[in-house]
Protein backbone atom coordinates (compact mmCIF):
# COMPACT_ATOMS: atom_id res chain seq x y z
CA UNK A 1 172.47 63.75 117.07
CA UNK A 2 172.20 60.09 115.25
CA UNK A 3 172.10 57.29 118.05
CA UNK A 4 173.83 53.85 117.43
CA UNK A 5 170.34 52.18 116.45
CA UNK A 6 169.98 54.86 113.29
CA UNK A 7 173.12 53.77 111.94
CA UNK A 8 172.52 51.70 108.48
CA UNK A 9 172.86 48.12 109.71
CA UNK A 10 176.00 47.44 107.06
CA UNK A 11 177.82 50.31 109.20
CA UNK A 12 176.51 48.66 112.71
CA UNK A 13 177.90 45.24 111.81
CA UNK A 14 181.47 46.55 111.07
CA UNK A 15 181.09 48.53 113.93
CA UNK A 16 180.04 45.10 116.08
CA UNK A 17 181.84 42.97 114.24
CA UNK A 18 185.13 43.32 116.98
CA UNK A 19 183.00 42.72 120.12
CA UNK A 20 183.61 39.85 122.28
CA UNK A 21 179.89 37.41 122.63
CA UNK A 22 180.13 39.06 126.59
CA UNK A 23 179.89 42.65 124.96
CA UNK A 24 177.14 41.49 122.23
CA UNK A 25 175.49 39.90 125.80
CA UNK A 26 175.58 43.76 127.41
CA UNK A 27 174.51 45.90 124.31
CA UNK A 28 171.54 43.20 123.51
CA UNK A 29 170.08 44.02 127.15
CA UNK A 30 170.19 48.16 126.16
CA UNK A 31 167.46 48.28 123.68
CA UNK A 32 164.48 46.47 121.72
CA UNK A 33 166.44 47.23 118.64
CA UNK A 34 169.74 46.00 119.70
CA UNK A 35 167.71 42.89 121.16
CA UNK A 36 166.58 41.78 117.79
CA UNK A 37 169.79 42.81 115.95
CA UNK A 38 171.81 41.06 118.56
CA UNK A 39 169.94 38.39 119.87
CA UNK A 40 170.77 36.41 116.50
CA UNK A 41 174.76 36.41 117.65
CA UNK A 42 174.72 36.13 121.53
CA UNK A 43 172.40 32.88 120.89
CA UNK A 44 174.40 31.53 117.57
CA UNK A 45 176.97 29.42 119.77
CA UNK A 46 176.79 27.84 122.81
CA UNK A 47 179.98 26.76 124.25
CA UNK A 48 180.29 25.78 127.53
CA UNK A 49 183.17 24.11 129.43
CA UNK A 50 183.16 23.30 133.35
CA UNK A 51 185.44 21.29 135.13
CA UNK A 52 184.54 19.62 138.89
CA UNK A 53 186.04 22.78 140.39
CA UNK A 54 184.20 25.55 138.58
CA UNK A 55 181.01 27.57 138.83
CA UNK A 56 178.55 25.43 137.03
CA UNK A 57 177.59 26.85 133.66
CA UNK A 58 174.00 28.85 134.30
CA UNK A 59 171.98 25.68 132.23
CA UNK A 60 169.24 26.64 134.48
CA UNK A 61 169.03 29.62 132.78
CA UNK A 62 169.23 28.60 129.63
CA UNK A 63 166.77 26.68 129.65
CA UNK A 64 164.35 28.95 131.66
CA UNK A 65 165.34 31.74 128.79
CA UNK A 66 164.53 29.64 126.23
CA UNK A 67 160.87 27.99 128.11
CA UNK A 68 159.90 31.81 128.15
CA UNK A 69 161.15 32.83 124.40
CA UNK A 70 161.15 30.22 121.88
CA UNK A 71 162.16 32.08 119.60
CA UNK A 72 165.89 32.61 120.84
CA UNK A 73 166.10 28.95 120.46
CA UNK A 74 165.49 28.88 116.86
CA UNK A 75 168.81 31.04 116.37
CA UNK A 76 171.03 28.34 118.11
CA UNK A 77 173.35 26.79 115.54
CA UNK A 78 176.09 25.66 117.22
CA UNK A 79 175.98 23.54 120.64
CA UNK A 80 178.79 22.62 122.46
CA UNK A 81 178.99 21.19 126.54
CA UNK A 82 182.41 19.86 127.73
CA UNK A 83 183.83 18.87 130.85
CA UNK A 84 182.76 16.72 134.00
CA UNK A 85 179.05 17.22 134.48
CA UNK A 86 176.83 14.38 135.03
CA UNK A 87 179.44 12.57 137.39
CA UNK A 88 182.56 13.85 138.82
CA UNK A 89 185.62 11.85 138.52
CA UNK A 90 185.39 10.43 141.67
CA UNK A 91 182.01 9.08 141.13
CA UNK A 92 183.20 7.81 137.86
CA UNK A 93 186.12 5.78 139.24
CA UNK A 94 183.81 4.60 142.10
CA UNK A 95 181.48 2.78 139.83
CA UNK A 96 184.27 0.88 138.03
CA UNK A 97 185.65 -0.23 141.39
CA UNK A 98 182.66 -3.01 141.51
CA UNK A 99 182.91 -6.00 139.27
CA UNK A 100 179.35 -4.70 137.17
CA UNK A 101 182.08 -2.15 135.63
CA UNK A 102 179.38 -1.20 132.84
CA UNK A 103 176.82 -0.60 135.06
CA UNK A 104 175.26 3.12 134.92
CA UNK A 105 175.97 5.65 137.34
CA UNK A 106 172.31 5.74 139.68
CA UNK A 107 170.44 8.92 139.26
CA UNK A 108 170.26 9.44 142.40
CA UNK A 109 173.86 9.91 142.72
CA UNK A 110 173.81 12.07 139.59
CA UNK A 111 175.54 15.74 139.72
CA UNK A 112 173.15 18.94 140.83
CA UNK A 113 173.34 22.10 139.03
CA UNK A 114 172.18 23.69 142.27
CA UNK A 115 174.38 23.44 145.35
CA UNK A 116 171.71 22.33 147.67
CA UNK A 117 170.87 19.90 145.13
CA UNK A 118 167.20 21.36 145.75
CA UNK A 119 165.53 23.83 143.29
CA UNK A 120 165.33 27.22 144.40
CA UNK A 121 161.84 27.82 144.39
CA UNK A 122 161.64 31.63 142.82
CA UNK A 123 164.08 30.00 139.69
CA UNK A 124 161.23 29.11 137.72
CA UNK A 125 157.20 30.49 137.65
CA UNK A 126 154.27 28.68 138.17
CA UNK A 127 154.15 28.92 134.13
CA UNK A 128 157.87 27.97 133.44
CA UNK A 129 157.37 24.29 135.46
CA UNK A 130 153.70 23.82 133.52
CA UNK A 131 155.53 24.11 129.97
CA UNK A 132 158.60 21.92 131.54
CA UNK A 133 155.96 19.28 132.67
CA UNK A 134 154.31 19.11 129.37
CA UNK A 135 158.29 18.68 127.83
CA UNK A 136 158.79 15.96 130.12
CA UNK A 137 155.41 14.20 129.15
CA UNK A 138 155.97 14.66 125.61
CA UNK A 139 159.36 13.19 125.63
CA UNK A 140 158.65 9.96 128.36
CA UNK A 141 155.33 10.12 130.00
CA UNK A 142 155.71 7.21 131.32
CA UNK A 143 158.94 7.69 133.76
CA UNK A 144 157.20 11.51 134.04
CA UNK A 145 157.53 11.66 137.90
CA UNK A 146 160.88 10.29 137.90
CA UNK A 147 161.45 13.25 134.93
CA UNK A 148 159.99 15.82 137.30
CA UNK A 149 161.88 14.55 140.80
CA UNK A 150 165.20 14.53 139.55
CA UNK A 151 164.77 18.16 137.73
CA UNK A 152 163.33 19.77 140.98
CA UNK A 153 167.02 18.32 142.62
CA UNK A 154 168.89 19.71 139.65
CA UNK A 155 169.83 16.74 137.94
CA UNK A 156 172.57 17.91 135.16
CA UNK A 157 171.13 15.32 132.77
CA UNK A 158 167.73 16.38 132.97
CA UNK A 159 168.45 19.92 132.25
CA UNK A 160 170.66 19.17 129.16
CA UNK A 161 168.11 16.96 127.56
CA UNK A 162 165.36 19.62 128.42
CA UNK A 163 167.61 22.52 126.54
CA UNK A 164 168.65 19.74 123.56
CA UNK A 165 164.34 19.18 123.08
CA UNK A 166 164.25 22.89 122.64
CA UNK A 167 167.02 23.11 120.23
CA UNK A 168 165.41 21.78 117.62
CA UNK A 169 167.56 24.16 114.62
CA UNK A 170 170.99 23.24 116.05
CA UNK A 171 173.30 22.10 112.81
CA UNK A 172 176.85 21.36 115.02
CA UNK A 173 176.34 19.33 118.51
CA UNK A 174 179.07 18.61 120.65
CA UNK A 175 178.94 16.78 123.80
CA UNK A 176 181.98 15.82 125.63
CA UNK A 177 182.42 12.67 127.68
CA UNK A 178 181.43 14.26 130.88
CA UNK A 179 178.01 14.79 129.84
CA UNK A 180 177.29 11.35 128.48
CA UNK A 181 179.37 9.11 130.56
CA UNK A 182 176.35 8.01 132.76
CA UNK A 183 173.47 9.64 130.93
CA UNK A 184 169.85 8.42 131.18
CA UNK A 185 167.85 11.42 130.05
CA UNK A 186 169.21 12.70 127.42
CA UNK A 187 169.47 9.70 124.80
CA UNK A 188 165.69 9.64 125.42
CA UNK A 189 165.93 13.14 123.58
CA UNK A 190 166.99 11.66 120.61
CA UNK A 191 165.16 8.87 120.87
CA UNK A 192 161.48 10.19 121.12
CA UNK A 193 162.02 12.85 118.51
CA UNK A 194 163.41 10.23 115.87
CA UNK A 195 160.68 7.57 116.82
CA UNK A 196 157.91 9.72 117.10
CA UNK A 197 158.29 12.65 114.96
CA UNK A 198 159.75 10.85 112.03
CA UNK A 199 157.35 12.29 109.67
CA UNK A 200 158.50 16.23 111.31
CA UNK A 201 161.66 15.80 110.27
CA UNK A 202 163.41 16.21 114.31
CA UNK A 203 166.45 18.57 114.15
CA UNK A 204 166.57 18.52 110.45
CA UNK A 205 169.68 20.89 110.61
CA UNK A 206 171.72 18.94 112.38
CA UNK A 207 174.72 17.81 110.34
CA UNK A 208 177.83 17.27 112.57
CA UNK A 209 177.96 15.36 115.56
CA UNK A 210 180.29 14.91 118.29
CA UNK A 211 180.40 12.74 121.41
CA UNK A 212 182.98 12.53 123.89
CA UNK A 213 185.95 13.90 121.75
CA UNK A 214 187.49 14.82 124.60
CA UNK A 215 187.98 11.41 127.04
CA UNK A 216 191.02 10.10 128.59
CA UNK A 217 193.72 9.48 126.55
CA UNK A 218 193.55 6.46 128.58
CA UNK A 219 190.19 4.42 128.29
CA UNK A 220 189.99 1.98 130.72
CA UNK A 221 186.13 2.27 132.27
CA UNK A 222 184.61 5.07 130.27
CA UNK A 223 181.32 4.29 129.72
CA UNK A 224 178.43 5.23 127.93
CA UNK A 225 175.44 4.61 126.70
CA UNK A 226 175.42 3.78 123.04
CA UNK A 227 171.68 5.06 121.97
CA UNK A 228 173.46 8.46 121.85
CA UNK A 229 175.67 7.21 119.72
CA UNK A 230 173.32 4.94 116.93
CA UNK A 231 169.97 7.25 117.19
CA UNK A 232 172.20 9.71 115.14
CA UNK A 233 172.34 7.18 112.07
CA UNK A 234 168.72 7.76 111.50
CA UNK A 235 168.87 11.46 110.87
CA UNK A 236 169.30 12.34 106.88
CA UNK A 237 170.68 15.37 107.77
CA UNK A 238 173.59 14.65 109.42
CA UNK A 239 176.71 13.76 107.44
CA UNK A 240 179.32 13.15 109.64
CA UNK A 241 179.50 11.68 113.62
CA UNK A 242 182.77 11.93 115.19
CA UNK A 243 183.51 9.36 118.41
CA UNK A 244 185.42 7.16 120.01
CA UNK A 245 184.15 3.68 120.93
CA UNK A 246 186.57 2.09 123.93
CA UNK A 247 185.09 -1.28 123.82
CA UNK A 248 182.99 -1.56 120.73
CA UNK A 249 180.46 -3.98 120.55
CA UNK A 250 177.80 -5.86 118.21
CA UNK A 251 174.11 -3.26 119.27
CA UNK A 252 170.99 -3.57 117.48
CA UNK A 253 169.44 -0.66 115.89
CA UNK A 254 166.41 1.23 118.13
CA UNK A 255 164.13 0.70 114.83
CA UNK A 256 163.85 -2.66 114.06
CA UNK A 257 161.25 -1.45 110.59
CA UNK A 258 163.54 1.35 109.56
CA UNK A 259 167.13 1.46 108.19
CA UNK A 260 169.49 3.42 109.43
């Protein structure tokens, strides 16, 4: 008797085609054939939403996923985190008590993915941290340890800009306000693959851009930091960013030789 996997694959993708990205998930885990025919459309879109009181989307394990197979990355098109993740609301309000009301959130006080706020040692091999190191000294070598600290606590930040350096086919990005209210990692992303790899053409899928869509209807002391916001003018790909700027303000572009 014919299995699923001898099927023509015209026949298996109307036969797919109805399953939910949890039951593409199951059936890519059955099989090396289903695994390749799959992987393509569990990876496609990433769209993540976590509030203060929920589980904390497995980022971790994203990232270790895609430190082990690079491959999966290449099939991520569509990139979406929303909700409150570098700083909780209370955190947020906190820092716009004082009078230095744009002053960044400290790192230290910056959200853990982990509970502990400590890395469970068996999350990542020996050979998982060595490739993370060498990410964190390509993208800042200089602020390495600092880098290397804050991801052995967790630090929400540090993952995302880790999983955005290994995106590098993405073509929609979408980050809400909660993961770049207070962000010091990941603009440096951006920033070192535009300034250093001009000439390898950095995420040249990328062709809609989103950042912080979803704020307060009310604005009063969101911040954030702007290179997220003018690093994206640089790209000839992209064709359309989508924000809001609260207090906008006269910035000068991160290339002083290059136009925008």
């Amino acid at each position: 008797m014919s299995s699923l996997i001898d099927l023509p694959a015209e026949l298996l993708e109307q036969i797919l085609s109805p399953l939910l990205i949890q039951d593409f998930s199951r059936l890519n885990r059955t099989c090396r054939v289903l695994h390749a025919f799959l992987s393509p459309r569990v990876y496609y879109t990433i769209d993540w939403f976590w509030e203060d009181d929920q589980p904390c989307p497995p980022l971790d394990l994203l990232l270790r996923t895609l430190v082990n197979n690079a491959w999966l990355a290449s099939h991520i098109r569509v990139l979406k985190l929303r909700g409150n993740a570098i700083a909780n609301d209370g955190r947020w309000e906190h820092s716009f008590s004082r009078d230095d009301c744009l002053a960044s959130c400290a790192v230290e006080r910056t959200r853990s993915i982990w509970a502990k706020g400590q890395r469970p040692k068996p999350s990542f091999l020996p050979t998982d941290m060595r490739t993370i190191k060498n990410l964190i000294s390509a993208i800042d070598s200089f602020h390495a340890h600092q880098w290397n600290v804050e991801f052995d606590r967790g630090n929400i930040d540090v993952i995302v800009a880790l999983v955005l350096m290994q995106s590098q086919c993405i073509e929609q990005l979408d980050l809400g306000i909660g993961f770049i209210q207070h962000a010091k990692f990941t603009p440096k992303v951006f920033r070192h693959q535009i300034t250093t790899l001009k000439m390898a053409r950095p995420y040249k899928n990328l062709h809609t851009v989103s950042l912080g869509l979803d704020g307060p209807s009310t604005p009063r002391g969101v911040w954030s930091n702007l290179d997220l916001f003018r690093i994206f003018f640089f790209l000839p790909s992209v064709v359309s960013v989508n924000t809001i700027l609260t207090e906008p303000v006269v910035f000068a572009w991160p290339l002083p030789t290059a136009t925008p």
